[in-house]
N, C-alpha and C. Protein backbone atom coordinates (compact mmCIF):
# COMPACT_ATOMS: atom_id res chain seq x y z
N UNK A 1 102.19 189.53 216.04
CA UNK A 1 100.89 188.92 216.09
C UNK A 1 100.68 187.99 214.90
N UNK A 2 101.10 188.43 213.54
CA UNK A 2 101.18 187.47 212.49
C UNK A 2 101.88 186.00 212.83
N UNK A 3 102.82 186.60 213.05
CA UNK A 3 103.45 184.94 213.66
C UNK A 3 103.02 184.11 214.49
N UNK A 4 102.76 184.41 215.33
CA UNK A 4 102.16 183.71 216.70
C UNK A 4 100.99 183.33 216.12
N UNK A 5 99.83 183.46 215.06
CA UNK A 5 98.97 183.48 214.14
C UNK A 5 99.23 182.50 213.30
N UNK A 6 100.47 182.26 212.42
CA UNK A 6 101.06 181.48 211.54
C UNK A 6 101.41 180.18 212.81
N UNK A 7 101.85 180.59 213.59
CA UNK A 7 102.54 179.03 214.39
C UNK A 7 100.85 178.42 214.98
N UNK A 8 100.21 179.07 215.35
CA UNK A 8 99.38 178.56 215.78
C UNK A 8 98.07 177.53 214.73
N UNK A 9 98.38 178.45 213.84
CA UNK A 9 97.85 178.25 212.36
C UNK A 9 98.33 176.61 212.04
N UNK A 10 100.14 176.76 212.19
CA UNK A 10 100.08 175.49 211.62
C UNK A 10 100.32 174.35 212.81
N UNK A 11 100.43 174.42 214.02
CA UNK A 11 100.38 173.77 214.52
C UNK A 11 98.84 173.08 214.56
N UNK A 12 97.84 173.54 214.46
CA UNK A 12 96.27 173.24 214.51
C UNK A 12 96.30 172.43 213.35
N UNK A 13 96.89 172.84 212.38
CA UNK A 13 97.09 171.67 210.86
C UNK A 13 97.26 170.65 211.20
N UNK A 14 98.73 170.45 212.20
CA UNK A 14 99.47 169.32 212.10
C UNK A 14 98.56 167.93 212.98
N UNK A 15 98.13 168.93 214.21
CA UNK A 15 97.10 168.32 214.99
C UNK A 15 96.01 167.64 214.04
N UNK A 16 95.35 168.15 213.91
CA UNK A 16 94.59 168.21 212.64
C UNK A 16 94.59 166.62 211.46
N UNK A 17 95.78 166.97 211.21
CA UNK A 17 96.18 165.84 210.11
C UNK A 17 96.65 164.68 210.83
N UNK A 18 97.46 164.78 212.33
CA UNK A 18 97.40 163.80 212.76
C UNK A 18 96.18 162.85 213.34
N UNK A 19 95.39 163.84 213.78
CA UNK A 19 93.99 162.87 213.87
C UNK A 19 93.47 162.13 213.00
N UNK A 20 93.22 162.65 211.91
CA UNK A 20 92.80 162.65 210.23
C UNK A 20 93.25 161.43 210.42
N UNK A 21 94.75 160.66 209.88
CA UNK A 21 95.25 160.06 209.85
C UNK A 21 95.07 158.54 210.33
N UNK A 22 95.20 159.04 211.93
CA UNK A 22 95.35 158.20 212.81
C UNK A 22 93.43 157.25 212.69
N UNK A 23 92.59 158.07 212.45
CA UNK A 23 91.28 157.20 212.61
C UNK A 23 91.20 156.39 211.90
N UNK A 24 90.12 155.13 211.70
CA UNK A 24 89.72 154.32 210.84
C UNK A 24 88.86 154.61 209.85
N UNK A 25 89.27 154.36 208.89
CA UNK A 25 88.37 155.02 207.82
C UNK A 25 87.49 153.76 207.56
N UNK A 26 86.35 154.03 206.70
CA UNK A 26 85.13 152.80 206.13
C UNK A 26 85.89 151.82 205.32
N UNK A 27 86.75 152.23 204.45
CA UNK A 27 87.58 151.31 203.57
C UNK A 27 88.49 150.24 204.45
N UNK A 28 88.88 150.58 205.40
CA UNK A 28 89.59 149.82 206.33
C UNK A 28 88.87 148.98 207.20
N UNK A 29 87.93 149.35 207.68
CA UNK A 29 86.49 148.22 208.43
C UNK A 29 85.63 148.28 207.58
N UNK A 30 85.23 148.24 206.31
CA UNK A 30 84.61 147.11 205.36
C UNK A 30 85.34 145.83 205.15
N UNK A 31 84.54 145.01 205.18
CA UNK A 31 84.96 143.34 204.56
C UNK A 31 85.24 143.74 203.45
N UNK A 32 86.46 142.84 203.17
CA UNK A 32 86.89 142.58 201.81
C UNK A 32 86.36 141.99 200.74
N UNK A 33 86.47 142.26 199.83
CA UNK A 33 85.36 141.68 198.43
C UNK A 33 86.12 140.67 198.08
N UNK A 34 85.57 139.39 197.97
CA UNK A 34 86.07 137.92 197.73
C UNK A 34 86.78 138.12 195.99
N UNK A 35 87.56 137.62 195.88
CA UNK A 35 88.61 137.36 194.31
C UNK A 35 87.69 136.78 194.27
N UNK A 36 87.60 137.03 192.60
CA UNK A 36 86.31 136.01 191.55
C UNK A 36 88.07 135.42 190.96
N UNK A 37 87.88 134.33 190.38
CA UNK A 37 89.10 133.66 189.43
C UNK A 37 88.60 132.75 188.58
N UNK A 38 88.52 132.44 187.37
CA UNK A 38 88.20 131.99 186.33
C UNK A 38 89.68 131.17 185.00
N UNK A 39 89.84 130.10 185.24
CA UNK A 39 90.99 129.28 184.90
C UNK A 39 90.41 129.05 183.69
N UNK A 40 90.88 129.32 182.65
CA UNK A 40 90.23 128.97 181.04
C UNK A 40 91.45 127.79 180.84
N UNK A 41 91.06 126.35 180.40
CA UNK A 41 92.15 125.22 180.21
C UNK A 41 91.53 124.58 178.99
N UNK A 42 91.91 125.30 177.89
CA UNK A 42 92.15 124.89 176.47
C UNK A 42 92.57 124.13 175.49
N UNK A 43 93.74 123.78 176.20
CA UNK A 43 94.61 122.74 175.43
C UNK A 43 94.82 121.48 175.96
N UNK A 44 95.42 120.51 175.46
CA UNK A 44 95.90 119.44 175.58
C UNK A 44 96.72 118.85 176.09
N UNK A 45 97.27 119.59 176.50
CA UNK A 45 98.48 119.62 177.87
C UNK A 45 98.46 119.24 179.21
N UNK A 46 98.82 117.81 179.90
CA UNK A 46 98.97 117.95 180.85
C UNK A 46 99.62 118.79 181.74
N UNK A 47 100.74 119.24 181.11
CA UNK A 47 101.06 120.33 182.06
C UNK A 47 100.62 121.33 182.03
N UNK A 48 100.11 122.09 181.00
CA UNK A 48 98.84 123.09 181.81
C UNK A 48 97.80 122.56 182.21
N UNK A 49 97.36 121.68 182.21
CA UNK A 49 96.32 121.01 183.41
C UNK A 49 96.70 121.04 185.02
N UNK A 50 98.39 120.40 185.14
CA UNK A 50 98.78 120.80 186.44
C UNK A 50 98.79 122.23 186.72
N UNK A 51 99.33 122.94 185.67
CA UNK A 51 99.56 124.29 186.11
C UNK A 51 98.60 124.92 187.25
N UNK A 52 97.32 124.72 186.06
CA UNK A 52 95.96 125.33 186.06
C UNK A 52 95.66 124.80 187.52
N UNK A 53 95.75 123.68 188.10
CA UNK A 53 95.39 123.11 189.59
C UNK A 53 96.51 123.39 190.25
N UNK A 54 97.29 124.12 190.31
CA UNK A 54 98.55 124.36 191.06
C UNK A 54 97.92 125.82 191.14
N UNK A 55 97.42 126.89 190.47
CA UNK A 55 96.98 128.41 190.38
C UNK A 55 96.16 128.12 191.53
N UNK A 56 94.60 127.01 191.36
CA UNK A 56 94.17 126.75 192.42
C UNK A 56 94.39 126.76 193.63
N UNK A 57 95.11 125.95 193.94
CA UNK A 57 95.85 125.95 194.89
C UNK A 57 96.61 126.70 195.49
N UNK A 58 97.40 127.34 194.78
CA UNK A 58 97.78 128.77 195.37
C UNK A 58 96.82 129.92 195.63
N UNK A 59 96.11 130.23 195.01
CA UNK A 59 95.18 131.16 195.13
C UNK A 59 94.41 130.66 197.23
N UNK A 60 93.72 129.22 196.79
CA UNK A 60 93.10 129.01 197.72
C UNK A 60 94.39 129.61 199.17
N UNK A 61 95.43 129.32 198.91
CA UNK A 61 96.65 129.18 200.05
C UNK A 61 96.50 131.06 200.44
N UNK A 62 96.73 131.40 199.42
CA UNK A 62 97.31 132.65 199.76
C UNK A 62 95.93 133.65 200.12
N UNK A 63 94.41 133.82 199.42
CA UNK A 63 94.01 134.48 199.89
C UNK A 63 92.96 133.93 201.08
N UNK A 64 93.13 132.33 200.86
CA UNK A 64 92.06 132.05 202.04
C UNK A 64 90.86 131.04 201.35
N UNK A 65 90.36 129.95 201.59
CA UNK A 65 89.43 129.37 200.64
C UNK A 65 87.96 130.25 200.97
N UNK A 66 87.61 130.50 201.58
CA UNK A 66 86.38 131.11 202.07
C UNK A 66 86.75 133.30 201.26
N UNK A 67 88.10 132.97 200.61
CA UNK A 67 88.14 134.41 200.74
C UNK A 67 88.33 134.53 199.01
N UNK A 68 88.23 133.55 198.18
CA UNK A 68 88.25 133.30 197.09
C UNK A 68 87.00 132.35 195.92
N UNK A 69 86.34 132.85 195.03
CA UNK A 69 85.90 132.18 194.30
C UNK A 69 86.29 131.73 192.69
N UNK A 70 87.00 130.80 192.79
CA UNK A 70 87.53 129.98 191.66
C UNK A 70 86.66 128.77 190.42
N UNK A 71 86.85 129.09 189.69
CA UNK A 71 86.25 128.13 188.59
C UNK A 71 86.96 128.07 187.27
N UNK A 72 86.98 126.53 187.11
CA UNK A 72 88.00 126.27 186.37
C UNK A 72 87.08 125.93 184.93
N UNK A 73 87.31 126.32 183.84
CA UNK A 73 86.03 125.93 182.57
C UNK A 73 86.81 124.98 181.66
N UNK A 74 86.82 123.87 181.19
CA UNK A 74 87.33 123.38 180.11
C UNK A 74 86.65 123.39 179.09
N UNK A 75 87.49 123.77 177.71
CA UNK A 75 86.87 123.33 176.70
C UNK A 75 87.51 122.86 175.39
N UNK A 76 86.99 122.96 174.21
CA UNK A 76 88.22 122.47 173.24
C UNK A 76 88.99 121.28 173.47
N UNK A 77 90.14 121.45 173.36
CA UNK A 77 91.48 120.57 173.21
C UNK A 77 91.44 120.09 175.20
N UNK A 78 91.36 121.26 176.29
CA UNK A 78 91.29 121.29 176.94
C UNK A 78 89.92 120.22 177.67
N UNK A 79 89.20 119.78 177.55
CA UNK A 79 88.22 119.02 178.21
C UNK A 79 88.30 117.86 178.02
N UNK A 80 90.21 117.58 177.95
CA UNK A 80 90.81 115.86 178.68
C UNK A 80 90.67 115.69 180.04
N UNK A 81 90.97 117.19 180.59
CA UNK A 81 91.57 117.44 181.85
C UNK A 81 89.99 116.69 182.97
N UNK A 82 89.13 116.88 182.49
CA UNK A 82 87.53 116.32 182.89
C UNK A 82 87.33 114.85 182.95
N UNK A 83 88.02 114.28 181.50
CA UNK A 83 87.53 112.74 181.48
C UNK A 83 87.53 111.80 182.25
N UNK A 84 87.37 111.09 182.22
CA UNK A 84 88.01 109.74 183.68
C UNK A 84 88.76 109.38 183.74
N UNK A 85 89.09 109.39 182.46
CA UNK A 85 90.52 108.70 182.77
C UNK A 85 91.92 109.77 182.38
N UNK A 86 91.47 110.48 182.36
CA UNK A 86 92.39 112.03 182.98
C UNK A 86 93.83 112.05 183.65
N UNK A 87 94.88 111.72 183.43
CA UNK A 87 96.09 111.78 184.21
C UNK A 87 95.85 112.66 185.69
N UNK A 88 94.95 113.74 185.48
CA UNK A 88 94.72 114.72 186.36
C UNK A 88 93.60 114.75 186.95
N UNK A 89 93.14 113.32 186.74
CA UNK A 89 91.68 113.21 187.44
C UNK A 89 91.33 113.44 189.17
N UNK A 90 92.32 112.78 189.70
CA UNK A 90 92.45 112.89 191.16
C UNK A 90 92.63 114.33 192.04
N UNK A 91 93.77 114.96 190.93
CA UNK A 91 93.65 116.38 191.35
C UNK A 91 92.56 117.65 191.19
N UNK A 92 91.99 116.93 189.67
CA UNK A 92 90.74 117.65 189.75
C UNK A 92 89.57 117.32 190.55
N UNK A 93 89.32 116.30 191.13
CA UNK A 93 88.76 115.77 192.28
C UNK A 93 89.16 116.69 193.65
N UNK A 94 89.97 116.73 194.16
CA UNK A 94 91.06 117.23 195.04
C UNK A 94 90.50 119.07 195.11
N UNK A 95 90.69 119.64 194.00
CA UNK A 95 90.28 120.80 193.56
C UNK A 95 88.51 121.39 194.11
N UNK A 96 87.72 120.52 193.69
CA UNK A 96 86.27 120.22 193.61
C UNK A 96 86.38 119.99 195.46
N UNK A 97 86.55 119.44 195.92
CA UNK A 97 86.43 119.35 197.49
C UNK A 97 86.95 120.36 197.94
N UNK A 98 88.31 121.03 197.46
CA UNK A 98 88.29 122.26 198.21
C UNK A 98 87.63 123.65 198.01
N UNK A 99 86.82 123.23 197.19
CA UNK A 99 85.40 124.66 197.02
C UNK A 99 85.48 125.09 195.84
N UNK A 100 86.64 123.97 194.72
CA UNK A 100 87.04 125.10 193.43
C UNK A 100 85.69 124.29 192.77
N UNK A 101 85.00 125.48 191.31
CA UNK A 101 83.83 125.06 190.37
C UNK A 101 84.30 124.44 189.39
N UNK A 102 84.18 123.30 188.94
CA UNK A 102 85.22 122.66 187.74
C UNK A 102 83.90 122.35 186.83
N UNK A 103 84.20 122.84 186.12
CA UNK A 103 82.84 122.96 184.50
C UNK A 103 83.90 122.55 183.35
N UNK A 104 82.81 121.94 183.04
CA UNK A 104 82.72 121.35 181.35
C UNK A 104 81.99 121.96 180.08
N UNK A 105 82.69 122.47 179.32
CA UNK A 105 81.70 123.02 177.91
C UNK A 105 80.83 121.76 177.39
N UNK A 106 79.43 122.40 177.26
CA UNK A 106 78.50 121.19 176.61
C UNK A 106 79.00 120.98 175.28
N UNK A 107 79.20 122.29 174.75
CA UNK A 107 79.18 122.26 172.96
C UNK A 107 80.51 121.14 172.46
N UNK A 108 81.64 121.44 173.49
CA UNK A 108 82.56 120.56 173.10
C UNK A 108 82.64 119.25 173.51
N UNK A 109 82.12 119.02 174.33
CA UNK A 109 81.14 117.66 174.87
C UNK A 109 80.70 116.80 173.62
N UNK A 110 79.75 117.50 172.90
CA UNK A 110 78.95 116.79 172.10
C UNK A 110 79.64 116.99 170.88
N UNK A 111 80.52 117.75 170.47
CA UNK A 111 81.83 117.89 169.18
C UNK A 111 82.18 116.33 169.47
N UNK A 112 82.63 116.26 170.69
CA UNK A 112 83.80 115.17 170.96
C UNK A 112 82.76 113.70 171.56
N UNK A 113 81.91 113.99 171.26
CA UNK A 113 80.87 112.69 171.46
C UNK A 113 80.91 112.00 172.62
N UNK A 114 80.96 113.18 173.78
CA UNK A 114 81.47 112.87 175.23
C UNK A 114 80.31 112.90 175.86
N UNK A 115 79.76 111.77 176.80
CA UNK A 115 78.27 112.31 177.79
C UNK A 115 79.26 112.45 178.95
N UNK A 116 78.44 112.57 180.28
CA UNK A 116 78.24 112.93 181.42
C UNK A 116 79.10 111.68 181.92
N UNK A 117 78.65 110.48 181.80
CA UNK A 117 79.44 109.35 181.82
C UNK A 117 80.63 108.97 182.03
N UNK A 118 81.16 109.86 180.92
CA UNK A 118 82.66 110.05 180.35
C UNK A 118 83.62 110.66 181.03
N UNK A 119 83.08 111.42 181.86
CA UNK A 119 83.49 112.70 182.66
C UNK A 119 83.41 112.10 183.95
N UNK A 120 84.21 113.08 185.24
CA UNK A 120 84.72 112.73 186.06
C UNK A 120 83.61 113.09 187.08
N UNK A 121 83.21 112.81 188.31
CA UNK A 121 82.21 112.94 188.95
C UNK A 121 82.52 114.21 189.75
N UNK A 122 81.52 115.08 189.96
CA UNK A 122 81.72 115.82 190.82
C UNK A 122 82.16 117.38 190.16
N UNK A 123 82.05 117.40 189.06
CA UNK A 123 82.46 118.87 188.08
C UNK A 123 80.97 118.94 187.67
N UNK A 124 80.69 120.27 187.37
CA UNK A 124 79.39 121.06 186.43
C UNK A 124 79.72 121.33 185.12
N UNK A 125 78.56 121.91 184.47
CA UNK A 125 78.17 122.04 183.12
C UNK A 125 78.37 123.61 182.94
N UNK A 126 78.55 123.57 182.20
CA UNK A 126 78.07 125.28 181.30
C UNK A 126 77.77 124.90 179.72
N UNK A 127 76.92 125.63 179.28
CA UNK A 127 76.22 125.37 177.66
C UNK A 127 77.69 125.61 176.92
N UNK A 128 78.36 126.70 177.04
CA UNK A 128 79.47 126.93 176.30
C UNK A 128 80.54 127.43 176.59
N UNK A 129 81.81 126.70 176.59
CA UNK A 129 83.02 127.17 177.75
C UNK A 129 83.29 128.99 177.85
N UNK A 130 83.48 129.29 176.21
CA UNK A 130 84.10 130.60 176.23
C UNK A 130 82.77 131.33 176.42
N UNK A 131 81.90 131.09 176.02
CA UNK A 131 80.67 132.16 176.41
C UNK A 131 80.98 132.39 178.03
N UNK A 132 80.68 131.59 178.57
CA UNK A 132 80.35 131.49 180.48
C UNK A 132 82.16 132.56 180.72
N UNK A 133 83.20 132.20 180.03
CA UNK A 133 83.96 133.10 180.68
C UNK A 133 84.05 134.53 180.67
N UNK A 134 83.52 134.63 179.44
CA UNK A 134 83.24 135.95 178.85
C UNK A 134 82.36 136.68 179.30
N UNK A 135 80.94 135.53 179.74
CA UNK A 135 80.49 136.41 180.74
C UNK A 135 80.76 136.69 182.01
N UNK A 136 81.31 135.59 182.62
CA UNK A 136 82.15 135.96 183.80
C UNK A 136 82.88 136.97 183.99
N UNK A 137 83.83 137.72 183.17
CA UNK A 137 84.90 138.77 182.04
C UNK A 137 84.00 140.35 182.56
N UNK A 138 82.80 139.99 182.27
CA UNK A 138 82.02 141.23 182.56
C UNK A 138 81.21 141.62 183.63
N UNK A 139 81.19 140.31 184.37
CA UNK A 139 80.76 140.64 185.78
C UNK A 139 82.08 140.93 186.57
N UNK A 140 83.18 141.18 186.40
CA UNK A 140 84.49 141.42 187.36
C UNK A 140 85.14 140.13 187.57
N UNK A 141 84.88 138.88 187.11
CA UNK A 141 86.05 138.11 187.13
C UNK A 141 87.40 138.51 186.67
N UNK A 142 88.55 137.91 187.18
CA UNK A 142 89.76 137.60 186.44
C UNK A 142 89.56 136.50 185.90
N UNK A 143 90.59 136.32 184.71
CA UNK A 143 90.13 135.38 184.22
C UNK A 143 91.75 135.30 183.77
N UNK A 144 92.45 133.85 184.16
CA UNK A 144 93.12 133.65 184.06
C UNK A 144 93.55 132.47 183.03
N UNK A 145 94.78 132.52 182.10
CA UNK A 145 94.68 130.89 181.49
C UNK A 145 96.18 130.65 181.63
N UNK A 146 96.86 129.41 182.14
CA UNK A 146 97.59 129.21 182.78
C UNK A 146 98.50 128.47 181.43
């Protein structure tokens, strides 16, 4: 009687766990929470300027543009990549149409005696590059620097 007790025992488990298993759980039919991404571009480098619009771009590719929110902040050494006459102006253009946020630090703006003018059409402002990432940093962005 123990046995027949034990088999029955674990056969009801196995049943059991295969159901378990097999259903849909909430984590699996909830929508997915959109990537935050935050490109910090610092320096003076065109090639981390491409880099930095190449991350873009991949990101947009791989998780989906509607399935990603990207923003790119320049500041410092980095807020050539903005100017007009920018080697990388076109791509940061390019970037901006496909849904990416391309911001400019004010503070280094006015260090570098740069207006609005100067800058490439179609990018935003933030008062201060590393502040805005930092706060970004703590709302759950990644924050990437390329």
């Amino acid at each position: 009687m123990n046995r027949q007790f034990a088999r029955s025992f674990i056969a009801a488990i196995a049943v059991g766990s295969a159901l378990v298993f097999s259903l849909p759980t909430a984590a699996a039919d909830a929508p997915k929470e959109k990537a935050r991404v935050v490109l910090q571009v610092s320096d003076d480098s065109p090639k981390t300027w491409n880099q930095a619009l190449n991350v873009i771009e991949n990101l947009q590719q791989t998780f989906g543009k509607q399935n990603v929110d990207l923003k790119l902040i320049a500041f410092g050494f980095g807020i050539g990549i903005l100017k007009l006459d920018s080697v990388a102006g076109g791509r940061v253009l390019d970037a901006t149409k496909s849904g990416a946020q391309i911001l400019a630090c004010e503070i280094t703006m006015r260090r570098q005696k740069l207006t609005k003018a100067d800058m490439l059409p179609d990018i935003g402002y933030v008062p201060a590059g590393v502040v805005e990432i930092v706060k970004l940093q703590q709302q759950g962005w990644s924050v990437v620097r390329p």
